[in-house]
PDB file of N, CA and C in Angstrom:
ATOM      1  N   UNK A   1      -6.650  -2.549   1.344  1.00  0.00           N
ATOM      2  CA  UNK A   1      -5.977  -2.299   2.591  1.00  0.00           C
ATOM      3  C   UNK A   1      -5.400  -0.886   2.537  1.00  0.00           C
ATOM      4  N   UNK A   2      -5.736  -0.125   3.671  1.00  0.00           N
ATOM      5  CA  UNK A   2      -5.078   0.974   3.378  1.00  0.00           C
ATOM      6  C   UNK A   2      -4.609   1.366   4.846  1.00  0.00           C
ATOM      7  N   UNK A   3      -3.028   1.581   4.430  1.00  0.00           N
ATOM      8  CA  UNK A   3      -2.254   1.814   5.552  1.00  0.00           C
ATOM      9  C   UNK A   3      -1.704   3.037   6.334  1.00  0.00           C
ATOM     10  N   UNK A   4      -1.730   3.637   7.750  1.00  0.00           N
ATOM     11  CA  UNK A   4      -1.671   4.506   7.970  1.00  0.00           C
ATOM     12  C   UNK A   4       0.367   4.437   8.267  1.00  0.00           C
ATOM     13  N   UNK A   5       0.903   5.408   7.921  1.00  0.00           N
ATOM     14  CA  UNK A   5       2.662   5.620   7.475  1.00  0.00           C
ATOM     15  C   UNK A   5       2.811   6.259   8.322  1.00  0.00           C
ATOM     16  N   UNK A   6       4.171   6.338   9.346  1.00  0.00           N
ATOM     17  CA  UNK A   6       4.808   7.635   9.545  1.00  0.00           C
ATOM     18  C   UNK A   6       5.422   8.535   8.742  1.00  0.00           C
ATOM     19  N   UNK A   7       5.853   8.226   7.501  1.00  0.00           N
ATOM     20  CA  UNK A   7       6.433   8.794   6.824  1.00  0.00           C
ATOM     21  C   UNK A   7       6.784   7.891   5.199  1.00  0.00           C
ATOM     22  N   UNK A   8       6.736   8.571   4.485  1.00  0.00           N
ATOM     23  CA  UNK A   8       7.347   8.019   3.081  1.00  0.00           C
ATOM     24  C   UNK A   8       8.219   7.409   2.575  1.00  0.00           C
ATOM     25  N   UNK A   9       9.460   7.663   3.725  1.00  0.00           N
ATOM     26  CA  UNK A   9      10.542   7.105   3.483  1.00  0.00           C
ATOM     27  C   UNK A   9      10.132   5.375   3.417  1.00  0.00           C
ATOM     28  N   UNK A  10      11.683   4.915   3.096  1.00  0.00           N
ATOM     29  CA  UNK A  10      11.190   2.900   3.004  1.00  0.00           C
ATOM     30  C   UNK A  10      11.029   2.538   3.964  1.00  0.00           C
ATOM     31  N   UNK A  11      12.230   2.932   5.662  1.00  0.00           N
ATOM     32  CA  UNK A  11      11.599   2.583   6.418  1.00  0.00           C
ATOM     33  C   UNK A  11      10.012   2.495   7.043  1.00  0.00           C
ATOM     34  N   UNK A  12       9.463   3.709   7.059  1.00  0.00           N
ATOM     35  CA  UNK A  12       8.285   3.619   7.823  1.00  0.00           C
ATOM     36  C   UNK A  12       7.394   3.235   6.874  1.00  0.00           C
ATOM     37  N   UNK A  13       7.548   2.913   5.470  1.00  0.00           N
ATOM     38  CA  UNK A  13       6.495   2.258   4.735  1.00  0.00           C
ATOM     39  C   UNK A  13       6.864   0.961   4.729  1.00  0.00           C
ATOM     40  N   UNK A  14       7.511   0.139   4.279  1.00  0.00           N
ATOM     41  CA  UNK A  14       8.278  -0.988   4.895  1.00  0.00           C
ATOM     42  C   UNK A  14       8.047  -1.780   6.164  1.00  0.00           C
ATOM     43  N   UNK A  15       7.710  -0.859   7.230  1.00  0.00           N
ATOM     44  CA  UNK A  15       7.216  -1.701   8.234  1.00  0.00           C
ATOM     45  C   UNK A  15       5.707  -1.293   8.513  1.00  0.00           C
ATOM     46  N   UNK A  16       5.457  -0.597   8.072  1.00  0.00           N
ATOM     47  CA  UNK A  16       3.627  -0.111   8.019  1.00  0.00           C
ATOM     48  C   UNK A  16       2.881  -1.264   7.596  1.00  0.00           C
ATOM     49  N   UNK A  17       3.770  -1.883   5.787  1.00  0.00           N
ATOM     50  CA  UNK A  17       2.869  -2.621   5.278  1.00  0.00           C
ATOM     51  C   UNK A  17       3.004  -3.890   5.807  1.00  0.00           C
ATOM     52  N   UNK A  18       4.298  -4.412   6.116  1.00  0.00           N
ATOM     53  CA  UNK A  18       4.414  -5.550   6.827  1.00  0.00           C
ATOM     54  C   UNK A  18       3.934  -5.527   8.291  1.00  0.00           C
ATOM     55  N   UNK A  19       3.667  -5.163   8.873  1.00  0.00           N
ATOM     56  CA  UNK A  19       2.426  -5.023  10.129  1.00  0.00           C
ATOM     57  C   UNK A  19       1.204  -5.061   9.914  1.00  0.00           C
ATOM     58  N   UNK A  20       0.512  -4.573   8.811  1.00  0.00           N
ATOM     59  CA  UNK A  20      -0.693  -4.278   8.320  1.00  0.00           C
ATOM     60  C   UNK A  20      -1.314  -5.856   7.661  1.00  0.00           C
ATOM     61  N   UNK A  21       0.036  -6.563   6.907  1.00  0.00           N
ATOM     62  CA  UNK A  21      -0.212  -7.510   6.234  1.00  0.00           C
ATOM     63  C   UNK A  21      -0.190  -9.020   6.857  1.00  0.00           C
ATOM     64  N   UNK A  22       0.028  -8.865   8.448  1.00  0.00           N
ATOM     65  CA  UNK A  22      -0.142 -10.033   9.534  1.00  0.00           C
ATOM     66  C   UNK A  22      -1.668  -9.919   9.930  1.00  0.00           C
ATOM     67  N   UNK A  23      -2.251  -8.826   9.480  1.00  0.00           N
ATOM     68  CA  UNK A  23      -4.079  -8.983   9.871  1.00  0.00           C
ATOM     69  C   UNK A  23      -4.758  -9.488   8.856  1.00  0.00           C
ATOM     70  N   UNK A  24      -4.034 -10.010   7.711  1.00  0.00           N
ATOM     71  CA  UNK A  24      -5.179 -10.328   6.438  1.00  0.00           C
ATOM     72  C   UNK A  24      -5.156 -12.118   6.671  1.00  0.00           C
ATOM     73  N   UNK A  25      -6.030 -12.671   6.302  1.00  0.00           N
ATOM     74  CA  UNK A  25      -6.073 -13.818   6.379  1.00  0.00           C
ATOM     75  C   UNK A  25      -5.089 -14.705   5.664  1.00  0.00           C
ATOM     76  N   UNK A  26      -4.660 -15.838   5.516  1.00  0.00           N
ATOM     77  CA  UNK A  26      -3.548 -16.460   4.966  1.00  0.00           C
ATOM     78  C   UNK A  26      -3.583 -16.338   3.969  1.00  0.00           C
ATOM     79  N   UNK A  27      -3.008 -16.321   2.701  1.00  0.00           N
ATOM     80  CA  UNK A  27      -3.443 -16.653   1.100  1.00  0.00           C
ATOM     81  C   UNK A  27      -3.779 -15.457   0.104  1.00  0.00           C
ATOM     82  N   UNK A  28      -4.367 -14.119   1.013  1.00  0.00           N
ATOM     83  CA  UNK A  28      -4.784 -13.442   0.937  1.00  0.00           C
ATOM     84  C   UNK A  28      -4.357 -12.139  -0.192  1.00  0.00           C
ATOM     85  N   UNK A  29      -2.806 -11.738   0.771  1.00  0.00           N
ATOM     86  CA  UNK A  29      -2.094 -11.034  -0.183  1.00  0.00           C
ATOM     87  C   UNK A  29      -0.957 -12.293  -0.687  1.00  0.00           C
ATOM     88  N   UNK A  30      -0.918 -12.089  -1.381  1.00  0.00           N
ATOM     89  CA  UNK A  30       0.551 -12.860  -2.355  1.00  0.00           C
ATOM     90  C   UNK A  30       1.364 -12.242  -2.928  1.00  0.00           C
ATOM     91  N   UNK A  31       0.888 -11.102  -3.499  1.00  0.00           N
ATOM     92  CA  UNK A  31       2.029 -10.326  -4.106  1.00  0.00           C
ATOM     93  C   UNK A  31       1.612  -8.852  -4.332  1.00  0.00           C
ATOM     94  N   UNK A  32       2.396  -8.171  -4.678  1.00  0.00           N
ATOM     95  CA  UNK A  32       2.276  -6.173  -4.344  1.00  0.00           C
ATOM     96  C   UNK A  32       2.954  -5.804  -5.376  1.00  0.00           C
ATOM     97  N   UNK A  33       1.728  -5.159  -6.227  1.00  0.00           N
ATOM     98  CA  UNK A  33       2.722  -4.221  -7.695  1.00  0.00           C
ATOM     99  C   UNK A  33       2.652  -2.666  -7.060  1.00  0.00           C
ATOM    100  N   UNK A  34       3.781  -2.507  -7.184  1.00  0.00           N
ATOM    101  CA  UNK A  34       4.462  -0.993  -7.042  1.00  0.00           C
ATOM    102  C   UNK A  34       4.846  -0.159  -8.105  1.00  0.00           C
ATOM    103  N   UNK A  35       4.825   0.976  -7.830  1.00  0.00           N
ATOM    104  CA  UNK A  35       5.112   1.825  -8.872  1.00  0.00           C
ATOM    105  C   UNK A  35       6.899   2.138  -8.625  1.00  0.00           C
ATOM    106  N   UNK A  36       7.593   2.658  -9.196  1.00  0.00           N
ATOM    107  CA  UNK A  36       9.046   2.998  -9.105  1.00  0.00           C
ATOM    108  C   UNK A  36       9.148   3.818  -8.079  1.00  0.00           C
ATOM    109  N   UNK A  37       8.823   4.056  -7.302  1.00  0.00           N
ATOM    110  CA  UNK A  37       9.103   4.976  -6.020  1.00  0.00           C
ATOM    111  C   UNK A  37       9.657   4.605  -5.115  1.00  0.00           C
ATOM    112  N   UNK A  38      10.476   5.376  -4.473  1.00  0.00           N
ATOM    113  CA  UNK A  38      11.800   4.710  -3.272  1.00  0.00           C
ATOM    114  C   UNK A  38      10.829   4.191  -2.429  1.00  0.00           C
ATOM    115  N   UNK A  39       9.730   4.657  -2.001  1.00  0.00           N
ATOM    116  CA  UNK A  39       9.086   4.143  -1.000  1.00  0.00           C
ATOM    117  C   UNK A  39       9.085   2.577  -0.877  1.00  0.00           C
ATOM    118  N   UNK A  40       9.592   1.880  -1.373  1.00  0.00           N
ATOM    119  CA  UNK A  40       9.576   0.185  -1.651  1.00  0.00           C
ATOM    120  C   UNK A  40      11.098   0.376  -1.691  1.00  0.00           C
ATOM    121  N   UNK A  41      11.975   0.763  -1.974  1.00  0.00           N
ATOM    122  CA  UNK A  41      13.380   0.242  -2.089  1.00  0.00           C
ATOM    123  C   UNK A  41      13.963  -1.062  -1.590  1.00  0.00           C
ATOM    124  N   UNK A  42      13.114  -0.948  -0.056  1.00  0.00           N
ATOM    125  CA  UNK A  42      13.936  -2.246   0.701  1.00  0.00           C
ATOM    126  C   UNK A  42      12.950  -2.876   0.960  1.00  0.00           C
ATOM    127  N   UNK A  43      12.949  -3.582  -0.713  1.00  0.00           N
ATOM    128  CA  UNK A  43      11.457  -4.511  -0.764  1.00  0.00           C
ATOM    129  C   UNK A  43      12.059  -6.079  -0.461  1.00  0.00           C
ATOM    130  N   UNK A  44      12.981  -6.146  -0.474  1.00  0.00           N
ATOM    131  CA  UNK A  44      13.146  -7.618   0.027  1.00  0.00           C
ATOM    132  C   UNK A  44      12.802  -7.996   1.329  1.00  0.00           C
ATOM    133  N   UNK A  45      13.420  -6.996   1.933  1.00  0.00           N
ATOM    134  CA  UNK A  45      13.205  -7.054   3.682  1.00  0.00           C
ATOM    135  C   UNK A  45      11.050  -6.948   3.885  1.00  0.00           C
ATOM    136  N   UNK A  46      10.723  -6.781   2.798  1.00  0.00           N
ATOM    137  CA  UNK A  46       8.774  -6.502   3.430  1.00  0.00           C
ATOM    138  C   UNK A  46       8.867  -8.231   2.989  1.00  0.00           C
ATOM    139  N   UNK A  47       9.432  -8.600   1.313  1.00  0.00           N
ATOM    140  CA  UNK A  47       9.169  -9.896   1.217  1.00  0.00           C
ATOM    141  C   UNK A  47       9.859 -11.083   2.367  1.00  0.00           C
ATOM    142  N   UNK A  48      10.767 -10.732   2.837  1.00  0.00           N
ATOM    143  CA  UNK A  48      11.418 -11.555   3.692  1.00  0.00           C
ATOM    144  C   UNK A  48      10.011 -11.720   5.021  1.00  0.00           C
ATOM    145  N   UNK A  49       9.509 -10.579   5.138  1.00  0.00           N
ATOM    146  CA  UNK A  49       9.218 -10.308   6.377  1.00  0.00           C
ATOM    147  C   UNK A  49       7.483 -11.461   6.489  1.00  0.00           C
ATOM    148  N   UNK A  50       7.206 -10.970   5.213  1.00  0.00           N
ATOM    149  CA  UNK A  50       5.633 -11.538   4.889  1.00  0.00           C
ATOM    150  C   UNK A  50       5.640 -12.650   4.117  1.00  0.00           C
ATOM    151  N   UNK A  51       6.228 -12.545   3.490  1.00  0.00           N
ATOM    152  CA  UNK A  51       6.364 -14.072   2.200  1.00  0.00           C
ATOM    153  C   UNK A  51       5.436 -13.205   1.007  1.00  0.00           C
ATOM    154  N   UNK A  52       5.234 -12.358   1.108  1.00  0.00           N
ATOM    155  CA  UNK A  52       4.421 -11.286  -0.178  1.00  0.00           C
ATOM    156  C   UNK A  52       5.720 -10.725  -1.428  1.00  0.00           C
ATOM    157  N   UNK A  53       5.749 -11.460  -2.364  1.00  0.00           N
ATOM    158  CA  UNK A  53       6.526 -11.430  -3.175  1.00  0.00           C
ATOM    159  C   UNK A  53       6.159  -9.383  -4.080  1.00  0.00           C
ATOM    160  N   UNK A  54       7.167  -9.179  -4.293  1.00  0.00           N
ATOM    161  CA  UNK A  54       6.877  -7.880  -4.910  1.00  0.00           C
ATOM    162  C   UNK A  54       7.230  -7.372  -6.301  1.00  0.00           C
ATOM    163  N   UNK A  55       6.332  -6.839  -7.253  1.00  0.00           N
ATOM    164  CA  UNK A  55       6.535  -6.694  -8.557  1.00  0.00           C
ATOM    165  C   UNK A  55       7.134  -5.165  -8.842  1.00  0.00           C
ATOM    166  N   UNK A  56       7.643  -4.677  -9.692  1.00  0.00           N
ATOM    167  CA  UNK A  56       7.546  -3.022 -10.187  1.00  0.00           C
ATOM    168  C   UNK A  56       6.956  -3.009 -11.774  1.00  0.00           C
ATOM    169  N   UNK A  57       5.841  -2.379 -11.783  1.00  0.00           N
ATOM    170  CA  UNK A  57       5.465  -2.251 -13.008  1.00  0.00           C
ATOM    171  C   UNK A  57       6.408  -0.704 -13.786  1.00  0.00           C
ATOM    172  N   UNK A  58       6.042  -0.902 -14.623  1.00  0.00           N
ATOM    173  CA  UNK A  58       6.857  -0.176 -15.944  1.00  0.00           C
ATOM    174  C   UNK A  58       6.570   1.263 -15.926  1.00  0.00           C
ATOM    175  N   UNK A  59       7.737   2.199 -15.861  1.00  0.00           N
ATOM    176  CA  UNK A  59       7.351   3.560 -15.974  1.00  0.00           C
ATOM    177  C   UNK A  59       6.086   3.857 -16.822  1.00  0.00           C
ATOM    178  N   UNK A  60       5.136   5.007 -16.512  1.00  0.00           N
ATOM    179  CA  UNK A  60       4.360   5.005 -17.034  1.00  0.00           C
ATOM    180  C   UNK A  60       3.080   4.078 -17.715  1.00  0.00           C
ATOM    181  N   UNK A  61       3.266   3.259 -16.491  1.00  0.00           N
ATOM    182  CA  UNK A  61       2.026   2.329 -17.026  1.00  0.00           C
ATOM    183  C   UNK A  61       1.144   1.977 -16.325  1.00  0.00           C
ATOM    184  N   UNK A  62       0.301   2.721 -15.870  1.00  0.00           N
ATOM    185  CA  UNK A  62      -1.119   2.488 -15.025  1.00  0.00           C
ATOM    186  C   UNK A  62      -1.786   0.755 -14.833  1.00  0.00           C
ATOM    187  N   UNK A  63      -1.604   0.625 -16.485  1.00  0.00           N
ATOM    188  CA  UNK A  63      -2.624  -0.204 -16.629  1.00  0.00           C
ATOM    189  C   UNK A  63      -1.673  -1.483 -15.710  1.00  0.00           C
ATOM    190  N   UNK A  64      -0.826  -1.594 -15.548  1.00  0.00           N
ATOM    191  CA  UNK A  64       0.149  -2.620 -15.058  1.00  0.00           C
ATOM    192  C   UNK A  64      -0.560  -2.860 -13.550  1.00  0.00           C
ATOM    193  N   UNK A  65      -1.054  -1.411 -12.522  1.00  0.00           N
ATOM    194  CA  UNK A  65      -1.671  -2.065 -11.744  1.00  0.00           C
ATOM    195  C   UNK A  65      -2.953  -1.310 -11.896  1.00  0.00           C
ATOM    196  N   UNK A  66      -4.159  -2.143 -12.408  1.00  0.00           N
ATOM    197  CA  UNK A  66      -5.053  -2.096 -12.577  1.00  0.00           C
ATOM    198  C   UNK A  66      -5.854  -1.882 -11.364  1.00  0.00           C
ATOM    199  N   UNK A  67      -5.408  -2.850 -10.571  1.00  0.00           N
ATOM    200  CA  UNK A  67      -6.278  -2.676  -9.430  1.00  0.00           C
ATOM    201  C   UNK A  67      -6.123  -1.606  -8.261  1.00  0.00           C
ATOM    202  N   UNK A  68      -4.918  -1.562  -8.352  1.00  0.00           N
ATOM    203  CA  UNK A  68      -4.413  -0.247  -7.737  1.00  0.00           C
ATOM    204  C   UNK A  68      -5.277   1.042  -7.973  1.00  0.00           C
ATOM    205  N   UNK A  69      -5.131   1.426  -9.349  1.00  0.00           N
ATOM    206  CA  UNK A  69      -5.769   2.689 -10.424  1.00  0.00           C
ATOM    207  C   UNK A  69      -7.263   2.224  -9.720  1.00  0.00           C
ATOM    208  N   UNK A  70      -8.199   1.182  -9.577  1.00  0.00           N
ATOM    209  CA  UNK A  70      -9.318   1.570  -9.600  1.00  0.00           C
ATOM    210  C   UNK A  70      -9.700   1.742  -8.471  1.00  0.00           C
ATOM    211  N   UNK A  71      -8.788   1.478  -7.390  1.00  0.00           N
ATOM    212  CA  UNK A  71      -9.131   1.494  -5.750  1.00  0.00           C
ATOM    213  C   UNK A  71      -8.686   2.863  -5.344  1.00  0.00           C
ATOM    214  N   UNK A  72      -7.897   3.362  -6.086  1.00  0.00           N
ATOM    215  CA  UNK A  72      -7.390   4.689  -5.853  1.00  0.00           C
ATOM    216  C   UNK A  72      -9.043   5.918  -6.073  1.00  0.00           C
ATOM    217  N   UNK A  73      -9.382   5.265  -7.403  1.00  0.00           N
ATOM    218  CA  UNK A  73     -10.587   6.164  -8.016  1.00  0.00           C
ATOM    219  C   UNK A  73     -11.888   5.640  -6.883  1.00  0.00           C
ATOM    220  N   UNK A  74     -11.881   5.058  -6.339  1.00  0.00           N
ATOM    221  CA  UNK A  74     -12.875   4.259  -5.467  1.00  0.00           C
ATOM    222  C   UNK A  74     -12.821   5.311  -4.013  1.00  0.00           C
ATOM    223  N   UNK A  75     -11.033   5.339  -3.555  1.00  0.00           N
ATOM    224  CA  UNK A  75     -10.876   6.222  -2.831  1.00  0.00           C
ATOM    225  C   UNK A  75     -11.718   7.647  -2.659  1.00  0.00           C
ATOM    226  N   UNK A  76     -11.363   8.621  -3.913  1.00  0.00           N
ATOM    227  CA  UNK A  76     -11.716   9.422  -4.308  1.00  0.00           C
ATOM    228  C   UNK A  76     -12.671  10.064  -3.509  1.00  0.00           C
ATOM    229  N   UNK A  77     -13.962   8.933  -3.169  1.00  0.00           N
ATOM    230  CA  UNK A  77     -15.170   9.424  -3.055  1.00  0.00           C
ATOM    231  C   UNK A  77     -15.275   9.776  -1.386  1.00  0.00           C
ATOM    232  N   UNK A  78     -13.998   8.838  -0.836  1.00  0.00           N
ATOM    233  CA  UNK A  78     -14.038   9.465   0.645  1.00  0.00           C
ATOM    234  C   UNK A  78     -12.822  10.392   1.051  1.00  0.00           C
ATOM    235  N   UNK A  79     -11.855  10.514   0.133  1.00  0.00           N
ATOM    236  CA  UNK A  79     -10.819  11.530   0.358  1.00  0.00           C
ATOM    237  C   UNK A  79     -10.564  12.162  -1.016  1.00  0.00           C
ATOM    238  N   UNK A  80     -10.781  13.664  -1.519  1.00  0.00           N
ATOM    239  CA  UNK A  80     -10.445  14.172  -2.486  1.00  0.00           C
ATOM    240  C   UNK A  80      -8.686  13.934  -3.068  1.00  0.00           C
ATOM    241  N   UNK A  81      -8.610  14.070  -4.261  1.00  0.00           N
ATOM    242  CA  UNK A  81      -7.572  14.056  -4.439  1.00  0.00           C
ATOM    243  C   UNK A  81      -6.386  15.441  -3.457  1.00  0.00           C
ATOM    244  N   UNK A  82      -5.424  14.923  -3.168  1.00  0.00           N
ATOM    245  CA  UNK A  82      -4.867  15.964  -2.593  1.00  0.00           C
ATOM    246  C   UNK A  82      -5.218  16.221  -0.907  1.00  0.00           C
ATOM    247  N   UNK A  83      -5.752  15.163  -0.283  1.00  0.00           N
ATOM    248  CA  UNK A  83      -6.268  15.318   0.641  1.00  0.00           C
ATOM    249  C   UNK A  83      -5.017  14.420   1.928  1.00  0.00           C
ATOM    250  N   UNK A  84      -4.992  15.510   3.025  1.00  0.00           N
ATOM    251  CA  UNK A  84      -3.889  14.884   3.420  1.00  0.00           C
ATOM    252  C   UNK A  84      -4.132  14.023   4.485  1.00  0.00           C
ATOM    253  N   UNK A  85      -3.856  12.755   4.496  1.00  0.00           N
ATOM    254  CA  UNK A  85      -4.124  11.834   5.531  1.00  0.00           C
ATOM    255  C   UNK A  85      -3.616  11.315   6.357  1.00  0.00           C
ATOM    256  N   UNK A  86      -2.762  11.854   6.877  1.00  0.00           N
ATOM    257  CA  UNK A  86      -2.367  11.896   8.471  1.00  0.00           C
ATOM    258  C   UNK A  86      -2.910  12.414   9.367  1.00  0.00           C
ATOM    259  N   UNK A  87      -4.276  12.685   9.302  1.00  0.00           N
ATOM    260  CA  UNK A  87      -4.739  12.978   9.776  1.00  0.00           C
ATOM    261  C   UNK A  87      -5.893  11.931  10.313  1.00  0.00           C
ATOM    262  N   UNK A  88      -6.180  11.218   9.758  1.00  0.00           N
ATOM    263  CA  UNK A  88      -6.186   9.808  10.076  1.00  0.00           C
ATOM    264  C   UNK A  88      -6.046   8.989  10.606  1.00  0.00           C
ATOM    265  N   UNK A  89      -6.573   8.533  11.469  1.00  0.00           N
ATOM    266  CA  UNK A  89      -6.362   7.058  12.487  1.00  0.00           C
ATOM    267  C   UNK A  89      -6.320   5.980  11.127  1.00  0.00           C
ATOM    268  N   UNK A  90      -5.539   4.546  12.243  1.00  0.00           N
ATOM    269  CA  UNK A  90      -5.451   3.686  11.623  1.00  0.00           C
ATOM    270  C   UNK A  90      -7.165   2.712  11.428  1.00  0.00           C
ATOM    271  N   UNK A  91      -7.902   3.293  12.664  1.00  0.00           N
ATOM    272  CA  UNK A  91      -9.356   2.948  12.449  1.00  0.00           C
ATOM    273  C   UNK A  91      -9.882   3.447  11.982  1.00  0.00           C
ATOM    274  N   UNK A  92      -9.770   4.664  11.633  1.00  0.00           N
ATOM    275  CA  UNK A  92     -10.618   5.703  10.206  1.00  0.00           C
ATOM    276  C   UNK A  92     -10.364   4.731   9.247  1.00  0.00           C
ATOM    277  N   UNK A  93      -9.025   4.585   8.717  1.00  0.00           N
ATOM    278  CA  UNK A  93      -8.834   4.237   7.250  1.00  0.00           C
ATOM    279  C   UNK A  93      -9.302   2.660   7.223  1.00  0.00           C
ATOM    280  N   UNK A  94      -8.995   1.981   8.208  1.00  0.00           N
ATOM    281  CA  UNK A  94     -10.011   0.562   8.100  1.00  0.00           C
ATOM    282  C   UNK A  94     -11.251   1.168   7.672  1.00  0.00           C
ATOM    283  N   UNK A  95     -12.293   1.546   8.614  1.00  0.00           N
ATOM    284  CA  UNK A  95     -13.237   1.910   8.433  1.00  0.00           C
ATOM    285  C   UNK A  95     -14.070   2.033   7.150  1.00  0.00           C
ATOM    286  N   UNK A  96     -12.705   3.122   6.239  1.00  0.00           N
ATOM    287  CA  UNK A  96     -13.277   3.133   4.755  1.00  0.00           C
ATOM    288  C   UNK A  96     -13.063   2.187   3.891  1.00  0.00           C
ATOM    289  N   UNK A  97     -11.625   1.360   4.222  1.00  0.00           N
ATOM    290  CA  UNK A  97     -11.630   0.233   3.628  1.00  0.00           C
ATOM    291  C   UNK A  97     -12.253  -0.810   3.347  1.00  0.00           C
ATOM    292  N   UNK A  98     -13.165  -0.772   4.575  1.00  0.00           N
ATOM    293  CA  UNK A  98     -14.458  -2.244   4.409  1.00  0.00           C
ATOM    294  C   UNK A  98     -15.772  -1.263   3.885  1.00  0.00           C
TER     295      UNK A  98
END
């Protein structure tokens, strides 16, 4: 799933993903490993919102979300690293997602 943000802050990521996460089918997502970044701060309010329980993996530890790391490298091939995506519709980034 990849979500289009107004901004970084918790609010507009916070309600990006919890909007994003009423289109997946039931069962679907269950839970969200994050890295330490404020961008999640007011992670109770996404779990309140979705019932998507939320993890923080361990400074410096990739391997914690695995799946993350390989969807990121998967990315890659349609947006270079460093590539800025707000530029982006929310139907572009579906698009590449499926």
């Amino acid at each position: 799933m990849l979500v289009r943000v107004a901004g970084k802050d918790t609010t507009s990521v916070i309600s990006a993903l919890s909007h994003q996460v009423r289109y997946l089918p039931d069962g679907l997502m269950t839970s969200l490993t994050w890295d330490r970044g404020t961008e999640l701060a007011d992670h109770k309010r996404f779990t309140m919102a979705t019932d998507v329980k939320v993890y923080f993996a361990d400074p410096k530890s990739p391997w914690q979300r695995g799946s993350n790391e390989n969807t990121n490298g998967l990315l890659r091939q349609y947006f270079p690293k460093g590539t800025d995506l707000s530029g982006y519709s929310q139907a572009e980034l579906d698009a590449v997602a499926s």
